[in-house]
N, C-alpha and C. Protein backbone atom coordinates (compact mmCIF):
# COMPACT_ATOMS: atom_id res chain seq x y z
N UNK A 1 0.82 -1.19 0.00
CA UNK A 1 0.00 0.00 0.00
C UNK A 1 0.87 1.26 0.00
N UNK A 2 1.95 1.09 0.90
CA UNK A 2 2.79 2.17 0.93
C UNK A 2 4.63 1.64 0.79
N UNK A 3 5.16 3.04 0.45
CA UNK A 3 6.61 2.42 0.55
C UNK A 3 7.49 2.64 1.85
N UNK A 4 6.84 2.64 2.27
CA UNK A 4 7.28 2.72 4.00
C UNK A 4 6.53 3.32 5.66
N UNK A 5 6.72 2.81 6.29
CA UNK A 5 5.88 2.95 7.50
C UNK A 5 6.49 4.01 8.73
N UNK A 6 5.59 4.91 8.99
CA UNK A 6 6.17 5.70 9.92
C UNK A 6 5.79 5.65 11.31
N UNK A 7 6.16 4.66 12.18
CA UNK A 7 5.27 4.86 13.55
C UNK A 7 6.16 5.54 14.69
N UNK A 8 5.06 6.26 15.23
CA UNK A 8 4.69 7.26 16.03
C UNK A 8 4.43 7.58 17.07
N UNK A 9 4.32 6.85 17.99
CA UNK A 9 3.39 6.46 19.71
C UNK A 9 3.21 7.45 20.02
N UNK A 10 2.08 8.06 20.74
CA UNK A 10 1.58 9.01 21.22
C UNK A 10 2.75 8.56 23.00
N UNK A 11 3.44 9.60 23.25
CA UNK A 11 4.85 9.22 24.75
C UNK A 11 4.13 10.34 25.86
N UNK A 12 3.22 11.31 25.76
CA UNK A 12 3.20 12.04 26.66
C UNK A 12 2.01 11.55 27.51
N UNK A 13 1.70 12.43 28.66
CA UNK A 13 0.77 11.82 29.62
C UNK A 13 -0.23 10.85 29.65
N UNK A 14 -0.08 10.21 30.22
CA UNK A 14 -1.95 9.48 30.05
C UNK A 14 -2.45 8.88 31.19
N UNK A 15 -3.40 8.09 31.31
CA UNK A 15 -3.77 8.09 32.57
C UNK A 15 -3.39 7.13 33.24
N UNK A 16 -3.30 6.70 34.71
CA UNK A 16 -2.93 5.53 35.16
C UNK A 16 -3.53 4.22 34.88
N UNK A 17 -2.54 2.98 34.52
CA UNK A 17 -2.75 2.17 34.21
C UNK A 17 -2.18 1.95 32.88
N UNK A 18 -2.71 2.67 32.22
CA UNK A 18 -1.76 2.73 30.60
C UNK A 18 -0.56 2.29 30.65
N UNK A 19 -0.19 1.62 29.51
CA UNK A 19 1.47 1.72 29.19
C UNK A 19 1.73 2.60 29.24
N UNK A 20 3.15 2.27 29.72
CA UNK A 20 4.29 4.09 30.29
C UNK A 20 4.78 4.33 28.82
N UNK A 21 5.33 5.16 28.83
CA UNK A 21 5.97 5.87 27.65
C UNK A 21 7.33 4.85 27.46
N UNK A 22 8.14 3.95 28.57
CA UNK A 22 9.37 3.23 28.62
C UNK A 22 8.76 1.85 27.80
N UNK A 23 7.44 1.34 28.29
CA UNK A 23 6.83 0.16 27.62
C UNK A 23 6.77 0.14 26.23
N UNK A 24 6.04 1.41 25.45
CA UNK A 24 5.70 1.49 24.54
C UNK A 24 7.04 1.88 23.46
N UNK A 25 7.26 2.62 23.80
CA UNK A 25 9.03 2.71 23.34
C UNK A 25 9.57 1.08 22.80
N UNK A 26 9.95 0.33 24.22
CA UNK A 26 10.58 -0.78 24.12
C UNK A 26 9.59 -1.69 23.48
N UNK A 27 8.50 -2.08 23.16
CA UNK A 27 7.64 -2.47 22.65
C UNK A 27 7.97 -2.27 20.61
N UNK A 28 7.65 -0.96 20.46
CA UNK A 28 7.74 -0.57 19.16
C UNK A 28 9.07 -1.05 18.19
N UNK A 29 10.62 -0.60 19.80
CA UNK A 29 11.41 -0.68 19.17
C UNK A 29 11.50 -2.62 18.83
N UNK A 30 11.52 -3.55 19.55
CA UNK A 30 11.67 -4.75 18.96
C UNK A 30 10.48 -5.07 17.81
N UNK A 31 9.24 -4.61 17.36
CA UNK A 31 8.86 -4.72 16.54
C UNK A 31 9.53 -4.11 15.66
N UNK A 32 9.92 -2.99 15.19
CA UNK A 32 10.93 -2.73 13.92
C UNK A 32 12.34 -3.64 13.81
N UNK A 33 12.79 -3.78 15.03
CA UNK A 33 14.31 -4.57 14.50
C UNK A 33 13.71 -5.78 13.88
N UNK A 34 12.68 -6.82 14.57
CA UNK A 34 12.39 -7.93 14.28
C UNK A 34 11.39 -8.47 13.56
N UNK A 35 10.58 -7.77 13.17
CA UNK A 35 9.47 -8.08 12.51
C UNK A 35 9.12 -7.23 11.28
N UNK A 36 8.89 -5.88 11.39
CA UNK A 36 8.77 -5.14 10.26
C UNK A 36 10.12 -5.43 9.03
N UNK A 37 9.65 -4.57 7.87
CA UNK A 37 10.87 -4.98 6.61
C UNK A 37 11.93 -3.97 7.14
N UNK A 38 12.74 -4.24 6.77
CA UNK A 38 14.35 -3.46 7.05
C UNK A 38 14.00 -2.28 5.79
N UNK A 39 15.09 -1.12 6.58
CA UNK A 39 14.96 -0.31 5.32
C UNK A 39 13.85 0.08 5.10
N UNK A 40 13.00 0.08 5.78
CA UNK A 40 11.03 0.68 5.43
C UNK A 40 10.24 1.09 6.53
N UNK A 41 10.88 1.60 7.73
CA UNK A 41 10.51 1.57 8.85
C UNK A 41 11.02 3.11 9.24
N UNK A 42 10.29 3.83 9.83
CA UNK A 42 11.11 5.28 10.47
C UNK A 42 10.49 5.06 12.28
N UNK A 43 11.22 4.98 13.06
CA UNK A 43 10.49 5.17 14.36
C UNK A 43 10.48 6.84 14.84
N UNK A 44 9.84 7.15 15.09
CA UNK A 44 9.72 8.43 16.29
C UNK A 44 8.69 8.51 17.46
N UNK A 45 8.73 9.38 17.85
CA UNK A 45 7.39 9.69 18.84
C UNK A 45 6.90 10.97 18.90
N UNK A 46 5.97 10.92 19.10
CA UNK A 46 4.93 12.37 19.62
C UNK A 46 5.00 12.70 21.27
N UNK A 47 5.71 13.70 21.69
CA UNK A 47 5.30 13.88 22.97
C UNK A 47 3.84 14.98 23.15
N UNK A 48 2.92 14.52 23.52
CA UNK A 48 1.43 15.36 23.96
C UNK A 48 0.76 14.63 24.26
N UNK A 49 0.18 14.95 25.16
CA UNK A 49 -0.61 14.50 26.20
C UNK A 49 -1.95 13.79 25.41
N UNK A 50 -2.26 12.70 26.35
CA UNK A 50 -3.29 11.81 25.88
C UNK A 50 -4.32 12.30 26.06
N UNK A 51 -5.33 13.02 25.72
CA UNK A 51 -7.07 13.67 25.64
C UNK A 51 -7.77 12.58 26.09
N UNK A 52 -8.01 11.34 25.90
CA UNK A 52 -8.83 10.56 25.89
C UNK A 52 -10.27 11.26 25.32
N UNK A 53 -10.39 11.65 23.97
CA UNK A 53 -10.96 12.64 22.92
C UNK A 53 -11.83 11.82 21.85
N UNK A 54 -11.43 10.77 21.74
CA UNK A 54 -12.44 9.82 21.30
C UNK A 54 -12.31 10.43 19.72
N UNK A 55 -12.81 10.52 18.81
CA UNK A 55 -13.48 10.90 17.24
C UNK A 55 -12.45 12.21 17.48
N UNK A 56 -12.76 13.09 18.16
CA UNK A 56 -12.07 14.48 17.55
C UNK A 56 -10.45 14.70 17.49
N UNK A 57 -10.11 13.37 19.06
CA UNK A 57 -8.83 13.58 18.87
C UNK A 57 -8.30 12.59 17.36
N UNK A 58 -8.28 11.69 17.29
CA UNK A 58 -8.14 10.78 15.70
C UNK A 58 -8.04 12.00 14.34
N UNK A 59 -9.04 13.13 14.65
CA UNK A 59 -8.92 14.03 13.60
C UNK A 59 -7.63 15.06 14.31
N UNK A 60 -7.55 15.07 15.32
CA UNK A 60 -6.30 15.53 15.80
C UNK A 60 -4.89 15.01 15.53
N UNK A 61 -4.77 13.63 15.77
CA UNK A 61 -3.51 13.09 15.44
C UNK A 61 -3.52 13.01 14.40
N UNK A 62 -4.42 12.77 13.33
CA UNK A 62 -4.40 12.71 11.80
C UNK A 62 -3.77 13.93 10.90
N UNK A 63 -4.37 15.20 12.01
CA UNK A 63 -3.53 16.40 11.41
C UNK A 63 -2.25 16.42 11.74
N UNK A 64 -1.81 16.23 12.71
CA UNK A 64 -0.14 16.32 13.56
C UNK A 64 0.69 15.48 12.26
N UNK A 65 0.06 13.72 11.89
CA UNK A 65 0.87 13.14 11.24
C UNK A 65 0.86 13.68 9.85
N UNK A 66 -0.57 14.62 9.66
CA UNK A 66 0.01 15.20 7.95
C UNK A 66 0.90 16.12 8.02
N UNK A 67 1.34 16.80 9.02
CA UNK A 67 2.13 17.49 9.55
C UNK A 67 3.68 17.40 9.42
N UNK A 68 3.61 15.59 9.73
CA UNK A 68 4.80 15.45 9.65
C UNK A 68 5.27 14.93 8.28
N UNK A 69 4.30 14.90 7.15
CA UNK A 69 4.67 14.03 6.01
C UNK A 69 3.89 12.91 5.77
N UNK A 70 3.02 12.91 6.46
CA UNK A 70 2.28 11.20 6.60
C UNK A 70 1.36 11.54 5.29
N UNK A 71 1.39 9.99 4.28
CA UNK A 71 0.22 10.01 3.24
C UNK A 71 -1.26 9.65 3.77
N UNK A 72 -0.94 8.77 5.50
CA UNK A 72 -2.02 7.72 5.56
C UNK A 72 -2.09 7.83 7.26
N UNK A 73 -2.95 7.85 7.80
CA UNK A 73 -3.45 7.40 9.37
C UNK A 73 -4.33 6.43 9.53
N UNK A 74 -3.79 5.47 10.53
CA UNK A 74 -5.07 4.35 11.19
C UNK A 74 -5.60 5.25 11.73
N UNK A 75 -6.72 4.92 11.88
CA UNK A 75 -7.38 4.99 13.06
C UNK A 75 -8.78 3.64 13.32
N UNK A 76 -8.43 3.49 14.94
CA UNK A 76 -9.04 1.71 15.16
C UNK A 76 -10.36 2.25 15.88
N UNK A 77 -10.49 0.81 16.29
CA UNK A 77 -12.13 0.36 16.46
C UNK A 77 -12.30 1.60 18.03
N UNK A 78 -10.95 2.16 18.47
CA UNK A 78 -11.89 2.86 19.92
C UNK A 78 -11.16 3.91 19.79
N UNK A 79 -10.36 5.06 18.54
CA UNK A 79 -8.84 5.35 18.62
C UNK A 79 -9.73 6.66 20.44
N UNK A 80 -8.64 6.51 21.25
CA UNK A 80 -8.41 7.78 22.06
C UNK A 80 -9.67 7.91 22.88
N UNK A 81 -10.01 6.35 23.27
CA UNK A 81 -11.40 6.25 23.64
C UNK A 81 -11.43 6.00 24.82
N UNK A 82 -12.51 5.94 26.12
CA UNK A 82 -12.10 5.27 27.71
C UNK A 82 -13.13 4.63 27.80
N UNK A 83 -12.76 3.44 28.45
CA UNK A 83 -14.15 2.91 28.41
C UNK A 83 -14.88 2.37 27.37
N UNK A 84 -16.41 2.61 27.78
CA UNK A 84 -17.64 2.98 26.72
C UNK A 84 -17.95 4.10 26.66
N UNK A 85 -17.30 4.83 26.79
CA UNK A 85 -17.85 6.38 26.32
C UNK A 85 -18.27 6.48 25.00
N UNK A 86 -17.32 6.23 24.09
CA UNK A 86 -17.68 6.58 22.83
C UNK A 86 -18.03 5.09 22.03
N UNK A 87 -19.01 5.51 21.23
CA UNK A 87 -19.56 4.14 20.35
C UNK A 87 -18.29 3.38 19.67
N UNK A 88 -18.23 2.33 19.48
CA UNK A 88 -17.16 1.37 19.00
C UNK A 88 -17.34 2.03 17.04
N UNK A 89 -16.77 2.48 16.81
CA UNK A 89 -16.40 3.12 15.40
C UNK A 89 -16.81 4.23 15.10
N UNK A 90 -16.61 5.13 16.26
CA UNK A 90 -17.52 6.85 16.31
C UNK A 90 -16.49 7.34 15.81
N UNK A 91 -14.97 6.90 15.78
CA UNK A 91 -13.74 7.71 15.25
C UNK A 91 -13.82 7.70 13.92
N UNK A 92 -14.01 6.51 13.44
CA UNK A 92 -14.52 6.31 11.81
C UNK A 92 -15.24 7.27 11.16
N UNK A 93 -16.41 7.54 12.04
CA UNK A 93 -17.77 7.99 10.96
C UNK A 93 -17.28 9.63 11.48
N UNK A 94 -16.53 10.22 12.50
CA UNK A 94 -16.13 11.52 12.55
C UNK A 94 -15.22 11.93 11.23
N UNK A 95 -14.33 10.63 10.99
CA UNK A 95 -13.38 11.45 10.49
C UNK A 95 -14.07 11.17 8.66
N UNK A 96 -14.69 10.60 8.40
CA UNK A 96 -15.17 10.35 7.19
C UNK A 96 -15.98 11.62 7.00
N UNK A 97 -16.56 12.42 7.90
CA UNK A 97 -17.11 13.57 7.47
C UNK A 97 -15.95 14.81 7.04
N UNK A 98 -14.90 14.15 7.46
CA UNK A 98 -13.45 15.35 6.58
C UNK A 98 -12.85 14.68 5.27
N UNK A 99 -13.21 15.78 4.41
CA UNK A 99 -12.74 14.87 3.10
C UNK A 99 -12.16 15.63 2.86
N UNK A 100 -11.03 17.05 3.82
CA UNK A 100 -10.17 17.70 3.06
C UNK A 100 -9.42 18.09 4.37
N UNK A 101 -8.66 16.63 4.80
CA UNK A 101 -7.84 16.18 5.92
C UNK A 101 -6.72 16.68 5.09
N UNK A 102 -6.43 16.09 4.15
CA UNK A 102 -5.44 16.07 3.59
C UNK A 102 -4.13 14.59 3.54
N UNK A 103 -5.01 13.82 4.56
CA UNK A 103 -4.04 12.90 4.98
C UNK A 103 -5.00 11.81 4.81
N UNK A 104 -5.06 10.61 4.04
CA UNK A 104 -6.03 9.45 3.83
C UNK A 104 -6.81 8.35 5.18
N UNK A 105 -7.38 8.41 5.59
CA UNK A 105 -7.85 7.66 6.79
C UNK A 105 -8.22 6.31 6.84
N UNK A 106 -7.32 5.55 7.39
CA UNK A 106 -7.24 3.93 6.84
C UNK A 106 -8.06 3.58 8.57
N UNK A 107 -9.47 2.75 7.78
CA UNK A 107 -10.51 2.72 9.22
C UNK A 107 -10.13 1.13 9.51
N UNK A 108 -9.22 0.74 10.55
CA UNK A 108 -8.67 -0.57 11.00
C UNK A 108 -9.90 -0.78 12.22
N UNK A 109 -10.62 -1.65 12.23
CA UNK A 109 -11.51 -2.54 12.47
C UNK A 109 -10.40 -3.51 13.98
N UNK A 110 -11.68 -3.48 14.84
CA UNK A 110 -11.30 -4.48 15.66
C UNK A 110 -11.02 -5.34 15.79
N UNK A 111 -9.89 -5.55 16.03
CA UNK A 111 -8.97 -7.08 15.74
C UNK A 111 -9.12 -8.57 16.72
N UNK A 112 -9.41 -10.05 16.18
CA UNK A 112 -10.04 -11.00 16.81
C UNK A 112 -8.92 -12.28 16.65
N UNK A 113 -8.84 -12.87 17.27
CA UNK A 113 -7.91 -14.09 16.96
C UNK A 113 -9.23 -15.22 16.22
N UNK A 114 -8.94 -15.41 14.81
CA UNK A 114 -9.90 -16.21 14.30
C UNK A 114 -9.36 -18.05 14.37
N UNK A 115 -10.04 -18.68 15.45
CA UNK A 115 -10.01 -19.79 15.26
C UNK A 115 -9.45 -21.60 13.75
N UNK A 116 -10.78 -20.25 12.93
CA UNK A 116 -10.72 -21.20 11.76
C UNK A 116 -9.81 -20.56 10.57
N UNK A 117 -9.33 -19.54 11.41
CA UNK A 117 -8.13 -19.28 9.74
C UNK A 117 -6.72 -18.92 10.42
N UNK A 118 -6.86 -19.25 11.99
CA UNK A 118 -5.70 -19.80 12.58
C UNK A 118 -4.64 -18.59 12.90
N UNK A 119 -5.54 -17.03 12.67
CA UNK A 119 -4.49 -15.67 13.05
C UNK A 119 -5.48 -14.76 13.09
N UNK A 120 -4.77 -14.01 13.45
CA UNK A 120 -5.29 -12.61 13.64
C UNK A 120 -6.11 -12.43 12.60
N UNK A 121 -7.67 -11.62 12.72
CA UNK A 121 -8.62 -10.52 11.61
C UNK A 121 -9.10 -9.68 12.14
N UNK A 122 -9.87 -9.04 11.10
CA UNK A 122 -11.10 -8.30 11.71
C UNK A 122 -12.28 -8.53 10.80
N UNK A 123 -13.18 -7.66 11.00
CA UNK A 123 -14.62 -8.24 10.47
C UNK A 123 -14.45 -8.00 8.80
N UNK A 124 -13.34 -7.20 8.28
CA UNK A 124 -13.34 -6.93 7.15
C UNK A 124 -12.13 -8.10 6.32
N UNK A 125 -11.97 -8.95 7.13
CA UNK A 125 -11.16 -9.85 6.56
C UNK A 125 -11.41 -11.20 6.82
N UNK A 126 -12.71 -11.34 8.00
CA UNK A 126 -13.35 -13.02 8.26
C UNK A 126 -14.47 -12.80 8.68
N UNK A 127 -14.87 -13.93 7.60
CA UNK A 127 -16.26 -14.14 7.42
C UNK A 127 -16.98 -15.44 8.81
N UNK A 128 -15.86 -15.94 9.13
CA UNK A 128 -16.35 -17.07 9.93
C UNK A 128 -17.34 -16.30 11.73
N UNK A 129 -17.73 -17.43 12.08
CA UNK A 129 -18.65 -16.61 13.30
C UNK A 129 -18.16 -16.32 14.45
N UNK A 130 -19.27 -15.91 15.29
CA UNK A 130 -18.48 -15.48 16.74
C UNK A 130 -17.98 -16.59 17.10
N UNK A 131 -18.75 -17.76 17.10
CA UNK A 131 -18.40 -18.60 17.91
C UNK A 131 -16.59 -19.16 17.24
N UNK A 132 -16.32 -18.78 16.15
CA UNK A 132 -14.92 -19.16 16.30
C UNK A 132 -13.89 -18.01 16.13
N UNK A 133 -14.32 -16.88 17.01
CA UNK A 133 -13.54 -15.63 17.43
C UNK A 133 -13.22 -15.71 18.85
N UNK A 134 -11.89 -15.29 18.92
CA UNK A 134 -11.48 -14.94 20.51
C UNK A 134 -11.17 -13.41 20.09
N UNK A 135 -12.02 -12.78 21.20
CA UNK A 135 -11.84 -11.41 21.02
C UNK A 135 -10.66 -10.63 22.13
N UNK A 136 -10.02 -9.79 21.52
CA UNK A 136 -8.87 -9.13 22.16
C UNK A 136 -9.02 -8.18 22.78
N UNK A 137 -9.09 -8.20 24.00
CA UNK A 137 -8.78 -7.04 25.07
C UNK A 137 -8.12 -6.61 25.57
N UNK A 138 -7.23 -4.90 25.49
CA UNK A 138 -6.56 -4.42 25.80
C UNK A 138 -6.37 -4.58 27.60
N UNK A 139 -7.68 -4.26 28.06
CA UNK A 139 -7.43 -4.88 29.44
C UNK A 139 -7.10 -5.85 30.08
N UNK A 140 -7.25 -6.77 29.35
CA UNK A 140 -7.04 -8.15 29.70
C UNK A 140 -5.50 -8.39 29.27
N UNK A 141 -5.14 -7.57 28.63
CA UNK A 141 -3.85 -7.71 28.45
C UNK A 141 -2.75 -7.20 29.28
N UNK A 142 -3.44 -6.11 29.87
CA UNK A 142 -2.74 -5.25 30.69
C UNK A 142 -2.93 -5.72 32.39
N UNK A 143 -4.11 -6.48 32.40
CA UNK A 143 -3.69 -6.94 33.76
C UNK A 143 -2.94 -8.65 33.62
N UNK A 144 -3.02 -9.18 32.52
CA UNK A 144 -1.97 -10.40 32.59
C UNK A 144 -0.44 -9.50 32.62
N UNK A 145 -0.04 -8.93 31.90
CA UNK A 145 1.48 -8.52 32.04
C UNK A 145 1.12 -7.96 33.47
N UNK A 146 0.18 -7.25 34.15
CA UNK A 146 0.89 -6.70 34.99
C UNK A 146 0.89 -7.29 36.59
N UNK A 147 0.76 -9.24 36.38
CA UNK A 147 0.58 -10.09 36.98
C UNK A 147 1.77 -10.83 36.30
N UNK A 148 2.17 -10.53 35.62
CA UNK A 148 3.83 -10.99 35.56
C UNK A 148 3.44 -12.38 34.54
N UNK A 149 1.86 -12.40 33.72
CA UNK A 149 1.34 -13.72 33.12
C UNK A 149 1.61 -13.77 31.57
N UNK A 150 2.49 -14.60 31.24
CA UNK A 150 2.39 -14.43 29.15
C UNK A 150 0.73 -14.13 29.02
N UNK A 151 0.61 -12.91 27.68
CA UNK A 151 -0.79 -13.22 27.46
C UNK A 151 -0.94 -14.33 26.32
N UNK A 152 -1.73 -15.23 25.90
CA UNK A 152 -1.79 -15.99 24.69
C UNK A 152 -1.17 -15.86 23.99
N UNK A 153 -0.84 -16.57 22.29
CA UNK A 153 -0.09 -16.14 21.33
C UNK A 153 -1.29 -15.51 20.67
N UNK A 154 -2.53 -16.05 20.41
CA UNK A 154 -3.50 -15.39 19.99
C UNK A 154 -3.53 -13.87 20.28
N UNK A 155 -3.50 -13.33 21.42
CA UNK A 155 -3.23 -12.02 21.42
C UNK A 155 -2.40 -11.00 21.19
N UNK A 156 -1.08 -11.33 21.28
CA UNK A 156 0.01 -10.86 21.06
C UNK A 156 1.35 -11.95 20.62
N UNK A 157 2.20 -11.17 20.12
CA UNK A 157 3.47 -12.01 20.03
C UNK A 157 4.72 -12.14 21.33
N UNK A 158 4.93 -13.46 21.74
CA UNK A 158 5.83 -13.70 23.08
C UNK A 158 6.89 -12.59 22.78
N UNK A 159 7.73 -12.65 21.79
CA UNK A 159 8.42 -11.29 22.03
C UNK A 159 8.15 -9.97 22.64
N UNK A 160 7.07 -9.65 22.59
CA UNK A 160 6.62 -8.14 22.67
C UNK A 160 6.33 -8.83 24.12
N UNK A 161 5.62 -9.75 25.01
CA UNK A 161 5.34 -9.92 25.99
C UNK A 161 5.89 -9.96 26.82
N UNK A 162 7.64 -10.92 25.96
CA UNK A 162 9.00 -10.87 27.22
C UNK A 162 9.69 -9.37 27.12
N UNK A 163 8.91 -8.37 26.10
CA UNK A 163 9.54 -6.40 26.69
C UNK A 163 8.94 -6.54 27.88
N UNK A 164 7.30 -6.64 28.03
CA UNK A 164 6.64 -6.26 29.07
C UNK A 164 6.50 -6.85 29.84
N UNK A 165 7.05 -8.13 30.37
CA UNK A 165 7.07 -8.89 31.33
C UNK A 165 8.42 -8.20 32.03
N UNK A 166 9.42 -7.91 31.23
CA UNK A 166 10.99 -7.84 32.11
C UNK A 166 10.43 -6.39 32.52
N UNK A 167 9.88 -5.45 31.72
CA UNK A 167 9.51 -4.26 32.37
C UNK A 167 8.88 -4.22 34.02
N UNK A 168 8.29 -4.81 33.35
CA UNK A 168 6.89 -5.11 34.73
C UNK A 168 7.62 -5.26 36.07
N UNK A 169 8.24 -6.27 35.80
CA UNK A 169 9.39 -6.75 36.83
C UNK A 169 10.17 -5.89 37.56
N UNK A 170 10.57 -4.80 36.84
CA UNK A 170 11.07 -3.31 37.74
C UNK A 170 10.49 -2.42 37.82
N UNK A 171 8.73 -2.46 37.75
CA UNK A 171 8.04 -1.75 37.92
C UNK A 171 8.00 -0.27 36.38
N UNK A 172 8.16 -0.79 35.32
CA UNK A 172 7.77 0.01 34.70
C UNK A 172 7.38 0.05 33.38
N UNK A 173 6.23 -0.48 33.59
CA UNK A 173 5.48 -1.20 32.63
C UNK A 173 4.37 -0.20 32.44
N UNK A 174 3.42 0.34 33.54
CA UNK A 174 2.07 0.94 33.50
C UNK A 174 2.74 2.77 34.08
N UNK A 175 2.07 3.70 33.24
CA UNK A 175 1.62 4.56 34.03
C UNK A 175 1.51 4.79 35.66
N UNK A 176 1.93 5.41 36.33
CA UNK A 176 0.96 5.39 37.55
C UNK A 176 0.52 7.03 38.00
């Protein structure tokens, strides 16, 4: 789709519990050495504070990254969301009412470990039913690491789990 990927982590405040700015860092960085393509990868970060802004902030970071050069922004099934506050794809249908962003809005769908096709989807890539979806929760992820527990492979990859397990371990894994 593109000739190279620019990621970005939002590093400044957010609320307790969250990954710290040290997690997400160490997180990102072993996904580029080890997994992404060589040569096609730029890491940086954004330092500013987390809104928990739901729809408006997504049109917020979307401007920052056209800002920086970006052709393209995700934005997912809750971007900058708490809770249930905001409807599960309210970031979507906000930012689809800007058609002169300037920056293309790639709407990434909530991601499921699909049973019968044996990896990761979302609804725009499996057709099979609930019953052979395990659905992924950020919370559930965040209180297994922060119980010192691998989460599944279904949810994540053991690499990224042994960043946040050794983090955890010296206490700096979450926000506080």
């Amino acid at each position: 789709m593109t000739d190279g990927l620019f990621v970005q982590p939002l590093l400044g405040w957010k609320k307790n519990g969250d990954f710290s700015p040290q997690a997400v860092v160490a997180s990102y960085q072993k996904m580029v050495k080890d997994f992404y393509p060589k040569n096609r990868v730029l890491f940086g970060s954004l330092n500013t504070a987390m809104r928990y802004a739901g729809p408006r902030e997504a049109v917020f970071h979307a401007l920052i990254r056209k800002n920086f050069g970006c052709t393209h922004f995700i934005v997912g099934r809750d971007h900058a969301g708490v809770g249930s506050y905001y409807k599960k794809y309210e970031a979507h249908e906000l930012c689809s009412k800007f058609s002169d962003l300037g920056i293309e809005i790639l709407k990434f769908c909530g991601p499921f470990f699909c049973k019968k096709c044996d990896s990761i989807a979302t609804e725009k890539t499996c057709s099979h039913k609930n019953v052979d979806r395990i659905q992924i929760s950020g919370t559930e992820i965040r209180e297994m690491i922060g119980n010192r527990k691998f989460p599944p492979a279904e949810y994540m990859r053991k690499e990224i789990s042994d960043v946040l397990i050794k983090l955890q371990k010296k206490k700096g894994v979450f926000c506080e």
